[in-house]
C-alpha atoms as a PDB file:
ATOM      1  CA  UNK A   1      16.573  11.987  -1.495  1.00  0.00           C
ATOM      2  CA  UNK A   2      14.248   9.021  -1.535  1.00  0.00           C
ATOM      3  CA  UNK A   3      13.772   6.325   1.209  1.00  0.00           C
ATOM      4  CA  UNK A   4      12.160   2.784  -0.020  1.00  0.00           C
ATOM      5  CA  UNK A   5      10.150   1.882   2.814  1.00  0.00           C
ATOM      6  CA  UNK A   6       9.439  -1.750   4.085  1.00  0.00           C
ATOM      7  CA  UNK A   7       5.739  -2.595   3.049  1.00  0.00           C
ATOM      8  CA  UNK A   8       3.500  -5.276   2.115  1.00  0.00           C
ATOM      9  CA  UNK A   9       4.075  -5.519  -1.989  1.00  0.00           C
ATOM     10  CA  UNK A  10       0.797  -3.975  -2.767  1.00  0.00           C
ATOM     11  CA  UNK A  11       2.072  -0.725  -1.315  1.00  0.00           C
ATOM     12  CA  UNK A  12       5.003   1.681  -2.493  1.00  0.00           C
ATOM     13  CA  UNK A  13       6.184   3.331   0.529  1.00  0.00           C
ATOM     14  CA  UNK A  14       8.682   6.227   0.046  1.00  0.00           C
ATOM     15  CA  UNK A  15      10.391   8.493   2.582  1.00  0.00           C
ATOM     16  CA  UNK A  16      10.677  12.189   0.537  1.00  0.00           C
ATOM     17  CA  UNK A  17      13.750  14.590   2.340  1.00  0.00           C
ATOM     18  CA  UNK A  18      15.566  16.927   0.827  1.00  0.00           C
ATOM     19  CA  UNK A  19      15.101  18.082  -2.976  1.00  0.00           C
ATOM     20  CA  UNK A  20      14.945  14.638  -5.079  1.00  0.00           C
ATOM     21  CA  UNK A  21      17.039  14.428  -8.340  1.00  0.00           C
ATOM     22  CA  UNK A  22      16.352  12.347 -11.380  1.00  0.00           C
ATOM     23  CA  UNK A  23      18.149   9.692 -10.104  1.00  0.00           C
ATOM     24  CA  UNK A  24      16.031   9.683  -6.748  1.00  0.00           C
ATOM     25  CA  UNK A  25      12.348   9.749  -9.084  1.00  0.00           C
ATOM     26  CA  UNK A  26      13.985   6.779 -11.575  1.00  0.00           C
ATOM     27  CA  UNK A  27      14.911   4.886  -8.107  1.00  0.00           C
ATOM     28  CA  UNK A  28      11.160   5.644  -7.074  1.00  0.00           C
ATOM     29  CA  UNK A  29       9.130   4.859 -10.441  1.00  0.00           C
ATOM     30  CA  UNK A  30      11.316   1.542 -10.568  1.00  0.00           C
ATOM     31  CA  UNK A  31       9.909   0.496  -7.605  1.00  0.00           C
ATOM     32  CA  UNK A  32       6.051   1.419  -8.506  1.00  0.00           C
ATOM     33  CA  UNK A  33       6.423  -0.189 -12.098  1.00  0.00           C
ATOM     34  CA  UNK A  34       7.668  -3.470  -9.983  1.00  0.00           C
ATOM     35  CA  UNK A  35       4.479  -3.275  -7.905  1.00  0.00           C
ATOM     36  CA  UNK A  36       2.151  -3.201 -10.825  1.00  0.00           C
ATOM     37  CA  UNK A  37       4.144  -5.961 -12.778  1.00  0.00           C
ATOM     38  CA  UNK A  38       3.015  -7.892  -9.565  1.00  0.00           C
ATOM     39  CA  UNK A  39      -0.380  -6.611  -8.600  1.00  0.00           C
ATOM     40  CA  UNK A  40      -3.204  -5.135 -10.436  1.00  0.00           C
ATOM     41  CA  UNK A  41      -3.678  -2.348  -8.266  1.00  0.00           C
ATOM     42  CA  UNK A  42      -1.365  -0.650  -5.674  1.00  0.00           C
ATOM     43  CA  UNK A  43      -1.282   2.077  -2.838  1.00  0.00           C
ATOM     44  CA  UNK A  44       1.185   4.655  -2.327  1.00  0.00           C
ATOM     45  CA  UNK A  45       2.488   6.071   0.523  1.00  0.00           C
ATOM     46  CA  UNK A  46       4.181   9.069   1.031  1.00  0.00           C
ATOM     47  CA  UNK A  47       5.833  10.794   3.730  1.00  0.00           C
ATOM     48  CA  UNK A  48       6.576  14.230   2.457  1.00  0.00           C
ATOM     49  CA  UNK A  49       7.856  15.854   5.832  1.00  0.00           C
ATOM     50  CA  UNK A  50      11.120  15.926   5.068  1.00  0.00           C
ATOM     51  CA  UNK A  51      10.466  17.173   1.300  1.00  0.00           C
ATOM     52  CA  UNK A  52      11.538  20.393   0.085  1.00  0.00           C
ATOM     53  CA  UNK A  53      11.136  19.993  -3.728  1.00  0.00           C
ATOM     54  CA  UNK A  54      12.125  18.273  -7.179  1.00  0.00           C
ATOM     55  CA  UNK A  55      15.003  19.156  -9.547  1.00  0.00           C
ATOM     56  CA  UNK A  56      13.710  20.011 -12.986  1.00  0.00           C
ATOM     57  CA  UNK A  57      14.940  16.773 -14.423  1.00  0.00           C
ATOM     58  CA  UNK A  58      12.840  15.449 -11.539  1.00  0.00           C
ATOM     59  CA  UNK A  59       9.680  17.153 -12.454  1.00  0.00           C
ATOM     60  CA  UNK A  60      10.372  16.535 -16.122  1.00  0.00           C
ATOM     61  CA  UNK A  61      10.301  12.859 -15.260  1.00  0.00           C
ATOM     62  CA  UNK A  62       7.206  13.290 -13.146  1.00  0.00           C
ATOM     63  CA  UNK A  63       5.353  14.448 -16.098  1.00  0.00           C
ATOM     64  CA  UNK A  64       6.691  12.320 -18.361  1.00  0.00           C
ATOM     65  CA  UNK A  65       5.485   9.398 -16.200  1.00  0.00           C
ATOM     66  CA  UNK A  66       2.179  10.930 -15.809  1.00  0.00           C
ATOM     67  CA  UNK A  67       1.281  11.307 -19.551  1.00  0.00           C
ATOM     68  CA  UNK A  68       2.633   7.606 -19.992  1.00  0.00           C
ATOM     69  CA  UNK A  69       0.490   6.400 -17.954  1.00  0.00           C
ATOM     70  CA  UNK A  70      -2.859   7.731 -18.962  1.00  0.00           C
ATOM     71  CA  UNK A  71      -5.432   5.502 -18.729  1.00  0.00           C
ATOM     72  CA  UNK A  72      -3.994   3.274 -16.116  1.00  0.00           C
ATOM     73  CA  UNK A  73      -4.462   5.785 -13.163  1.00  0.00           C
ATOM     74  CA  UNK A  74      -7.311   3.166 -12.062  1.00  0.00           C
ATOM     75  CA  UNK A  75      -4.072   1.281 -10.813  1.00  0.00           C
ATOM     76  CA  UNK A  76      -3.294   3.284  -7.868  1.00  0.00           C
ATOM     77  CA  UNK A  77      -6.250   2.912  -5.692  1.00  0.00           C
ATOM     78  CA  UNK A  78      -4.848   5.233  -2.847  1.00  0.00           C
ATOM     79  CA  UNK A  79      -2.619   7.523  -2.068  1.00  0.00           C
ATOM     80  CA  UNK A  80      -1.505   8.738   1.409  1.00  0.00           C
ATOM     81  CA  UNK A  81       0.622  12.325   1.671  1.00  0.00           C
ATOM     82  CA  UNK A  82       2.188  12.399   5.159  1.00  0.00           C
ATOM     83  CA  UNK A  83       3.156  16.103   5.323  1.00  0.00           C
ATOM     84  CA  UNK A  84       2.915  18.988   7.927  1.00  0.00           C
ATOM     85  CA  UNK A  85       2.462  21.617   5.386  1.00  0.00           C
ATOM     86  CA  UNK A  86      -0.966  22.608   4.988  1.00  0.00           C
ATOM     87  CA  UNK A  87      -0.560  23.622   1.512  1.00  0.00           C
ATOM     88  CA  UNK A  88       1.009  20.631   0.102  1.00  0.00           C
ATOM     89  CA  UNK A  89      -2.137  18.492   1.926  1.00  0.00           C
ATOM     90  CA  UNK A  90      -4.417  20.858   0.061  1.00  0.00           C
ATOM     91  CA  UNK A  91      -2.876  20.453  -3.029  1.00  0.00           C
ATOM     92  CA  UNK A  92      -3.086  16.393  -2.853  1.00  0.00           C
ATOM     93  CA  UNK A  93      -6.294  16.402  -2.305  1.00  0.00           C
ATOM     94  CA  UNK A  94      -7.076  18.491  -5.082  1.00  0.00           C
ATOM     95  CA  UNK A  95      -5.198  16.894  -7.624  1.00  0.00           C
ATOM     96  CA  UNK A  96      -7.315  13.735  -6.325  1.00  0.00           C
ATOM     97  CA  UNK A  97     -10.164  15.299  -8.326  1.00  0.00           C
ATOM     98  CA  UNK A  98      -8.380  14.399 -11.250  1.00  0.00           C
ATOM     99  CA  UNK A  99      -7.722  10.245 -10.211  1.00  0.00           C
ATOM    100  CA  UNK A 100     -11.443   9.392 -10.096  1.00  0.00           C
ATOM    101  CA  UNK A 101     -10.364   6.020  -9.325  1.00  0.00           C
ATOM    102  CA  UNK A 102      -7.620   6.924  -6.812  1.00  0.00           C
ATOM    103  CA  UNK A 103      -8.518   7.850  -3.269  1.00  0.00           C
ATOM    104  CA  UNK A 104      -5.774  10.577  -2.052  1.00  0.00           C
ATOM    105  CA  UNK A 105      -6.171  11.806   1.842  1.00  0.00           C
ATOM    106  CA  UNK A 106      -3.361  13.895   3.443  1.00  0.00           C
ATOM    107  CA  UNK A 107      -2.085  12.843   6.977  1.00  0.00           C
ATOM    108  CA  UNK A 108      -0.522  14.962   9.967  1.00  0.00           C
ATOM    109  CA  UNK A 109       2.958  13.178  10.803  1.00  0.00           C
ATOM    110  CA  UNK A 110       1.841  11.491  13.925  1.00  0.00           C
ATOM    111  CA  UNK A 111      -0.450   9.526  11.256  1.00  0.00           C
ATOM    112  CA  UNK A 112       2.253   7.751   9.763  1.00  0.00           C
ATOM    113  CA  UNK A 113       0.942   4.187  10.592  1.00  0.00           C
ATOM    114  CA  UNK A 114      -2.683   4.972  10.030  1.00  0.00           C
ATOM    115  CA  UNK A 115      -1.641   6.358   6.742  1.00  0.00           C
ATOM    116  CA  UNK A 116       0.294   3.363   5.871  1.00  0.00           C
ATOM    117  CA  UNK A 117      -2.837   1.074   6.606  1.00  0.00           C
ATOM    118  CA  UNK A 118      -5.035   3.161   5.182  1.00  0.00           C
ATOM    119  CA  UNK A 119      -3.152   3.468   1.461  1.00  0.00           C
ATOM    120  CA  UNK A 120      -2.692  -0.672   2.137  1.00  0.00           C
ATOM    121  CA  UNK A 121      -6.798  -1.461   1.549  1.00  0.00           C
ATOM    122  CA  UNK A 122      -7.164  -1.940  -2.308  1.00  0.00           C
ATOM    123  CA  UNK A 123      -9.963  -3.116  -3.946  1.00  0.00           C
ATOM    124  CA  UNK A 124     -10.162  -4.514  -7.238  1.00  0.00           C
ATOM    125  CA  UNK A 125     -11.067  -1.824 -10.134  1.00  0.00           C
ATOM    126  CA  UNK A 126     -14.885  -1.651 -10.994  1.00  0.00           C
ATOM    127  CA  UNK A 127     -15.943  -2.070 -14.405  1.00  0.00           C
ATOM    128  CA  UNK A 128     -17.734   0.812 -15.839  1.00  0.00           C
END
């Protein structure tokens, strides 16, 4: 299941719980697309606490997404993972190394506003 959290429109904010369907990642990526018709860059947040994993029409949609939007990852200048597993934190930040334009940093729960302020600071994309 997916929660659309209030944020400032520069910032998707999703609540994760449960194992999110297709419907739940279409309800998501409808949201982010609306951001970016709006703003040149955006933040994510994520609170992934609740999360217990995707259905494979889920994860097909996720990769779907991703390869669509190659060359545009400069859009999402951060992302913030609000988990208490230590393994999904690691794996964020990892992926990260692929986004060079795309700040990713994991958060403990209690971080939940930090990590909502912190995703919020966007900066313009550099020209290379």
């Amino acid at each position: 299941m997916i929660d659309i959290l209030p944020s400032p429109s520069h910032v998707g904010a999703y609540r994760f719980s449960g194992t999110l369907d297709g419907a739940d990642y279409d309800r998501c990526i409808a949201d982010i697309e609306a951001r970016l018709r709006l703003h040149e860059r955006i933040g994510i947040y994520c609170d992934m606490t609740g999360f217990t994993g995707l259905t494979p029409e889920a994860l097909a949609k996720d990769l779907r997404y991703l390869v669509a939007k190659f060359g545009e990852y400069g859009r999402f200048a951060r992302g913030a993972i609000v988990t208490d597993k230590r393994w999904m934190a690691e794996v964020s930040q990892f992926a990260g190394r692929f986004f060079p334009n795309t700040d990713i940093r994991a958060f403990e729960p209690d971080e939940h506003d930090a990590a909502l302020a912190w995703a919020a600071v966007v900066e313009p994309l550099r020209s290379v």
